[in-house]
N, C-alpha and C. Protein backbone atom coordinates (compact mmCIF):
# COMPACT_ATOMS: atom_id res chain seq x y z
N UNK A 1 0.84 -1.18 0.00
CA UNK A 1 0.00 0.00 0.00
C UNK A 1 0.89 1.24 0.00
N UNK A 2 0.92 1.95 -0.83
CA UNK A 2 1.48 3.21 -1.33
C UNK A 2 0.55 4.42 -1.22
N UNK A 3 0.75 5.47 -0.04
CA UNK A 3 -0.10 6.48 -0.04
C UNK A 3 0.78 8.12 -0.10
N UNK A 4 0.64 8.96 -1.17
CA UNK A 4 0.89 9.73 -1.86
C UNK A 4 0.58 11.42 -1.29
N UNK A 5 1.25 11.99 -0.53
CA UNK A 5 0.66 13.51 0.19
C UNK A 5 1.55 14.21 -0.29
N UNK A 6 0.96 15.55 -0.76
CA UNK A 6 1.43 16.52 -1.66
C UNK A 6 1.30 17.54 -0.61
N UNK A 7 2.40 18.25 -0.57
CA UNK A 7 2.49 20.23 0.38
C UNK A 7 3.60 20.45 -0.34
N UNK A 8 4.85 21.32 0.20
CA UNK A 8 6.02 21.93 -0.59
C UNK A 8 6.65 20.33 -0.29
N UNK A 9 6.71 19.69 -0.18
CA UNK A 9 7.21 17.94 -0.57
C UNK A 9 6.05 16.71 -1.03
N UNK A 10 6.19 16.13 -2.15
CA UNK A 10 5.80 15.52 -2.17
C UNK A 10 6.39 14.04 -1.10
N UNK A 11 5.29 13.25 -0.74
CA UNK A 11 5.89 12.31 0.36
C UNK A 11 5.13 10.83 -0.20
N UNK A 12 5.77 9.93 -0.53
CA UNK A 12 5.27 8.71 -0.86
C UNK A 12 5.52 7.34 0.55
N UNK A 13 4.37 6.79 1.20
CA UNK A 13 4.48 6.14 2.20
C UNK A 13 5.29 4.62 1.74
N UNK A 14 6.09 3.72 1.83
CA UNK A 14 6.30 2.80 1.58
C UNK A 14 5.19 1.75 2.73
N UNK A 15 4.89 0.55 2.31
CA UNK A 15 4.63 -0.34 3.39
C UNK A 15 4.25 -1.59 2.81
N UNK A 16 5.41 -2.62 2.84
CA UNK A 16 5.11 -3.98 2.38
C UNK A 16 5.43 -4.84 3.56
N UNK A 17 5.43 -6.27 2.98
CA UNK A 17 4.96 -7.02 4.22
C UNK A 17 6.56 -7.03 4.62
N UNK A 18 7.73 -6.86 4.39
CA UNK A 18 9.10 -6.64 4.76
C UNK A 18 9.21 -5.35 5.35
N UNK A 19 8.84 -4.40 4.14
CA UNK A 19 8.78 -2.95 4.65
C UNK A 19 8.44 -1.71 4.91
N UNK A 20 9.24 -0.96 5.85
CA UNK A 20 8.35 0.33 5.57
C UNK A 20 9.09 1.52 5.25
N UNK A 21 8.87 2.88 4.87
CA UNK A 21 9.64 3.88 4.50
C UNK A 21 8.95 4.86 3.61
N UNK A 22 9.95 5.70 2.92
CA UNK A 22 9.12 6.98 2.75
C UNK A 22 10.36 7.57 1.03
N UNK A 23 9.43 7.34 0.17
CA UNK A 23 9.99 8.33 -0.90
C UNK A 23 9.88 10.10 -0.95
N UNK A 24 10.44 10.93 -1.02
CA UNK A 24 10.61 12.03 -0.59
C UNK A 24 10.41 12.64 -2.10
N UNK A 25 10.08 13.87 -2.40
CA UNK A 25 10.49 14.62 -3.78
C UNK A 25 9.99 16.10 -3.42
N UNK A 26 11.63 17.10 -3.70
CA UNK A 26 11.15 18.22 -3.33
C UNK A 26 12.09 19.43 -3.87
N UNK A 27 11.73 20.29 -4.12
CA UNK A 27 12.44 21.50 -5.14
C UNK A 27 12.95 22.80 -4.23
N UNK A 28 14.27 22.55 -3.54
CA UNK A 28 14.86 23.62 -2.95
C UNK A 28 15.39 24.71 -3.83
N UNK A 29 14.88 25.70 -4.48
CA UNK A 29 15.40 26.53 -5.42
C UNK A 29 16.43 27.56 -5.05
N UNK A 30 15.85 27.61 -3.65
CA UNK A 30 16.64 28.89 -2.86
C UNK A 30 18.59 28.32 -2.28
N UNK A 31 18.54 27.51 -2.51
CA UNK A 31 19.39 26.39 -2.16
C UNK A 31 20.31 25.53 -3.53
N UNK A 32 20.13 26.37 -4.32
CA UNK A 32 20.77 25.87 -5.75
C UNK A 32 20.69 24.91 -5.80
N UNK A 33 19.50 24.12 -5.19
CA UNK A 33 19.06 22.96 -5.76
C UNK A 33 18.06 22.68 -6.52
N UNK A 34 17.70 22.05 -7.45
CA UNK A 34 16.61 22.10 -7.97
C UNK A 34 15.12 21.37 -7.62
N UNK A 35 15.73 20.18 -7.98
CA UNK A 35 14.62 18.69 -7.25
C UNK A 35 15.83 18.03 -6.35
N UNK A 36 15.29 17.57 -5.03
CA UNK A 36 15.93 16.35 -4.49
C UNK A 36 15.31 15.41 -4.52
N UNK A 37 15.30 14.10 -4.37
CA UNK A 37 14.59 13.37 -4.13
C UNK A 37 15.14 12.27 -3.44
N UNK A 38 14.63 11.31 -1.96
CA UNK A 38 15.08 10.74 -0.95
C UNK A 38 14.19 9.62 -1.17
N UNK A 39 14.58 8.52 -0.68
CA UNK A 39 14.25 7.04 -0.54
C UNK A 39 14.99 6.18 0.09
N UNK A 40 13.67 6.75 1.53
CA UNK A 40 14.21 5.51 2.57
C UNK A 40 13.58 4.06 3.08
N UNK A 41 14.00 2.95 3.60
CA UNK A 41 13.29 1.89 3.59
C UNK A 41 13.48 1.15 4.79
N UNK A 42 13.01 0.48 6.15
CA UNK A 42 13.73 0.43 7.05
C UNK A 42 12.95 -0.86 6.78
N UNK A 43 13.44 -2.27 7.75
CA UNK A 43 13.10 -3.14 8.14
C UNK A 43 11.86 -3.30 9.16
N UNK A 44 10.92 -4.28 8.98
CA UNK A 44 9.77 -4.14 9.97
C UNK A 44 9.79 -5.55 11.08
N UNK A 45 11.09 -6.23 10.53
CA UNK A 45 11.33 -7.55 11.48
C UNK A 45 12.46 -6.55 12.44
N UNK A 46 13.56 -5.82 12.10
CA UNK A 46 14.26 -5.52 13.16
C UNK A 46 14.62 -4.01 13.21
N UNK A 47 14.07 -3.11 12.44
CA UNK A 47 14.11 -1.85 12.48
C UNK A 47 15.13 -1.08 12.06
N UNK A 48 15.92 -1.68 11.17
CA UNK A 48 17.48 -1.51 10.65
C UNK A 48 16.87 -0.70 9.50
N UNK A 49 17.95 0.42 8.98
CA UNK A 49 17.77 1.14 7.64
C UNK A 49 18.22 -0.20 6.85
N UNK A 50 17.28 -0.33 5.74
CA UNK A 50 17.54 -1.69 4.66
C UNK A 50 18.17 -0.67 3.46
N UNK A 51 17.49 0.70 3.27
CA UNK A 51 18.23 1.05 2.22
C UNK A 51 18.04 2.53 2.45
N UNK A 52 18.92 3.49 1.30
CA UNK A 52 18.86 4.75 1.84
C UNK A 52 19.74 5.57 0.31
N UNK A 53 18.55 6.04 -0.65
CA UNK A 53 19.46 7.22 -1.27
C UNK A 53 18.94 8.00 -1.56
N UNK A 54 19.75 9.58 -1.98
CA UNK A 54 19.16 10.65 -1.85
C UNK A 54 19.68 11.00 -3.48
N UNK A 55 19.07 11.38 -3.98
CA UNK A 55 19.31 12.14 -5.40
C UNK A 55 19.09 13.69 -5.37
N UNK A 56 20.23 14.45 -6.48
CA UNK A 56 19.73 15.60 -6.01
C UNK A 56 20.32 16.26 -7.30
N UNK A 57 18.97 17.26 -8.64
CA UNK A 57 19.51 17.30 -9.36
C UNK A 57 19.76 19.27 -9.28
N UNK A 58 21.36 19.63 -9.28
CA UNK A 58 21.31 21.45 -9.03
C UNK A 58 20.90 22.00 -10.02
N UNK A 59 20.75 23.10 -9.71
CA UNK A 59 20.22 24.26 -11.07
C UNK A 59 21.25 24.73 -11.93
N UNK A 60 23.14 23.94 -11.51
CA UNK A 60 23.47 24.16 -12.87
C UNK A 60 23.93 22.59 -13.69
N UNK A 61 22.79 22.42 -13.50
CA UNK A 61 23.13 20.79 -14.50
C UNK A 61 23.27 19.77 -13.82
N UNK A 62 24.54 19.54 -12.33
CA UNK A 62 24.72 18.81 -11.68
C UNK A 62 24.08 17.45 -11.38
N UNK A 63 24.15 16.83 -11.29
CA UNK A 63 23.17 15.55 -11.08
C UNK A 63 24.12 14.84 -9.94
N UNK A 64 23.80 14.85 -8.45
CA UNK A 64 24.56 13.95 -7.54
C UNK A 64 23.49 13.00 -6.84
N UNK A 65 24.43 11.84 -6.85
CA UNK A 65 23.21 10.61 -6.07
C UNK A 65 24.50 9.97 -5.12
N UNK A 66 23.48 9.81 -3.91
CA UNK A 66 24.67 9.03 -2.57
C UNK A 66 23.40 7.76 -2.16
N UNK A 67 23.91 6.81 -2.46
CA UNK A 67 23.33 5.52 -1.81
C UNK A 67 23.55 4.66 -1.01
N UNK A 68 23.25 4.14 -0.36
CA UNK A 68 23.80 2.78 0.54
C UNK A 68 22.80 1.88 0.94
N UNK A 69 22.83 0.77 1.07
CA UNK A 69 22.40 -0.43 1.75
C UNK A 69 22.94 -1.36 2.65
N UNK A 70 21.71 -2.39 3.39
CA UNK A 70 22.13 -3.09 4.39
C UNK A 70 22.63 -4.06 3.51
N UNK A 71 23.83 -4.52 4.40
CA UNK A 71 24.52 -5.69 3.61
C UNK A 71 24.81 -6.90 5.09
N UNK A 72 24.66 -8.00 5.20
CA UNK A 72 25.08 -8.98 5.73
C UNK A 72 24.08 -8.62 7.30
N UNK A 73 23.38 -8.00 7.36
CA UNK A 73 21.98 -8.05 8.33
C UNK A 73 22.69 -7.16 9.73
N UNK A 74 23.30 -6.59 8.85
CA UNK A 74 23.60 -5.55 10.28
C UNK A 74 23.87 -4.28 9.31
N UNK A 75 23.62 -3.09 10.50
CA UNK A 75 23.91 -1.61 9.78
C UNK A 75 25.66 -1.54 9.81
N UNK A 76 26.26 -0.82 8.60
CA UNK A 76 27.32 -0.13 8.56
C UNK A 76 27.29 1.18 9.05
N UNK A 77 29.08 2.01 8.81
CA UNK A 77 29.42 3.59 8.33
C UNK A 77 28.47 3.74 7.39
N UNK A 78 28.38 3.10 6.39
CA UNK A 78 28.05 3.57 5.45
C UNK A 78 26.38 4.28 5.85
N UNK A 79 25.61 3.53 6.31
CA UNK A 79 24.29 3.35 6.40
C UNK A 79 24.67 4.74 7.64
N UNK A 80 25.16 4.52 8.98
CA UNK A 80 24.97 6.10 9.63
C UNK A 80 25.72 7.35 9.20
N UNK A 81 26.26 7.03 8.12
CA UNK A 81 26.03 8.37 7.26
C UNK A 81 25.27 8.79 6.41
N UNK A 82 24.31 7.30 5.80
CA UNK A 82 23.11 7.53 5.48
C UNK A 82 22.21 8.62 5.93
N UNK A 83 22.12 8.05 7.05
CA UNK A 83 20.92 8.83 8.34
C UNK A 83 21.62 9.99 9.09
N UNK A 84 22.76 10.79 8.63
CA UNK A 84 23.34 11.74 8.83
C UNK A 84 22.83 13.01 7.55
N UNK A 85 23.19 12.35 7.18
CA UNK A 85 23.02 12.94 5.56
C UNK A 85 21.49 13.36 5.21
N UNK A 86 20.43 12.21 5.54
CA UNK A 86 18.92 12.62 5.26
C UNK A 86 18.75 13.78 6.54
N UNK A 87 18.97 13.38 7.96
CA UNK A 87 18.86 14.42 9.06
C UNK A 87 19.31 16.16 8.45
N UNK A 88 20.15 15.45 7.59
CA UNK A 88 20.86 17.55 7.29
C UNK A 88 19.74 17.89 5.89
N UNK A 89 19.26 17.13 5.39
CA UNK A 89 18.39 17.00 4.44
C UNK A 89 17.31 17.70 4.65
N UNK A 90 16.66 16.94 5.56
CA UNK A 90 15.31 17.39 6.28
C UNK A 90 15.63 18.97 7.03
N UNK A 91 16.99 18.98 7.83
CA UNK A 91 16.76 19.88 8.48
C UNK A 91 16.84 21.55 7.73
N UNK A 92 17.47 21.08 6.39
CA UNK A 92 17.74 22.76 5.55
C UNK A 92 16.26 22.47 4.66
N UNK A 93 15.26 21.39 4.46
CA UNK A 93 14.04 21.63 4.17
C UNK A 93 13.27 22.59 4.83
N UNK A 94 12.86 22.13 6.30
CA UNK A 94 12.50 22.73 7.42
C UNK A 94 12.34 24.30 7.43
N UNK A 95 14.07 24.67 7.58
CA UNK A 95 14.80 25.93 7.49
C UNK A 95 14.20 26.76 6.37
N UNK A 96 14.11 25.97 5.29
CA UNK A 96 13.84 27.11 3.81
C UNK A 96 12.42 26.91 3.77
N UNK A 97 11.41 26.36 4.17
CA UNK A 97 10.21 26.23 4.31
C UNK A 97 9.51 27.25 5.70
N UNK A 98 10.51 27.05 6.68
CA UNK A 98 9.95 28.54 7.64
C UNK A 98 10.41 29.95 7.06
N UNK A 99 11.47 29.88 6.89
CA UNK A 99 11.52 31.56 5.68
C UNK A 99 10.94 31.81 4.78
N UNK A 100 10.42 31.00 4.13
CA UNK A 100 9.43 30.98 3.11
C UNK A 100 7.97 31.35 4.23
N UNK A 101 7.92 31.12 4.77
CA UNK A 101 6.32 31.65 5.63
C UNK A 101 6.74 32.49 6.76
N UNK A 102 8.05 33.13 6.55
CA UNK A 102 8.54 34.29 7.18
C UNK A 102 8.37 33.83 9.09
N UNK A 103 8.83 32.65 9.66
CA UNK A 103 8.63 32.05 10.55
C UNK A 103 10.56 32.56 10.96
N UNK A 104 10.77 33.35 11.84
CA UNK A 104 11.90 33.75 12.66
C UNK A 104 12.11 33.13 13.72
């Protein structure tokens, strides 16, 4: 079941019988970014990030993508820089979404 909510991010729910998580899609302009878009997926037997990438295309052409996955049933570096990386994600969303509604 895939459920779909639209505001200044679009947000796609993941939820299968393995997992759950959240596709992200969103246009930081102010931020010389153009579209990002995030896809995360966590485990529902043990709560581990199963997968994790962020795409992000800039306003001058740029196209960068950082990915990682669970490998051998435990989290890596790799994976908590995953969840480093979406945290700074979310948090300059946040940021440019309260200046945008003039929120000091």
């Amino acid at each position: 079941m895939n459920t779909t909510i639209s505001f200044p991010v679009d947000i796609e729910i993941i939820d299968t019988e393995t997992e759950w998580g959240l596709i992200t899609s969103v246009e930081f302009n102010s931020l010389g970014i153009h579209i990002q878009n995030e896809t995360v997926k966590y485990s529902k037997a043990d709560g581990a990030l199963n997968f994790f990438e962020m795409n992000s295309l800039k306003q001058n052409g740029d196209y960068l993508t950082f990915r990682t996955s669970r490998t051998g049933g435990g989290v890596d570096t790799t994976v908590l820089l995953g969840i480093g990386a979406a945290t700074i994600g979310l948090a300059a969303f946040v940021v440019v979404i309260l200046k945008k509604r003039g929120v000091r």
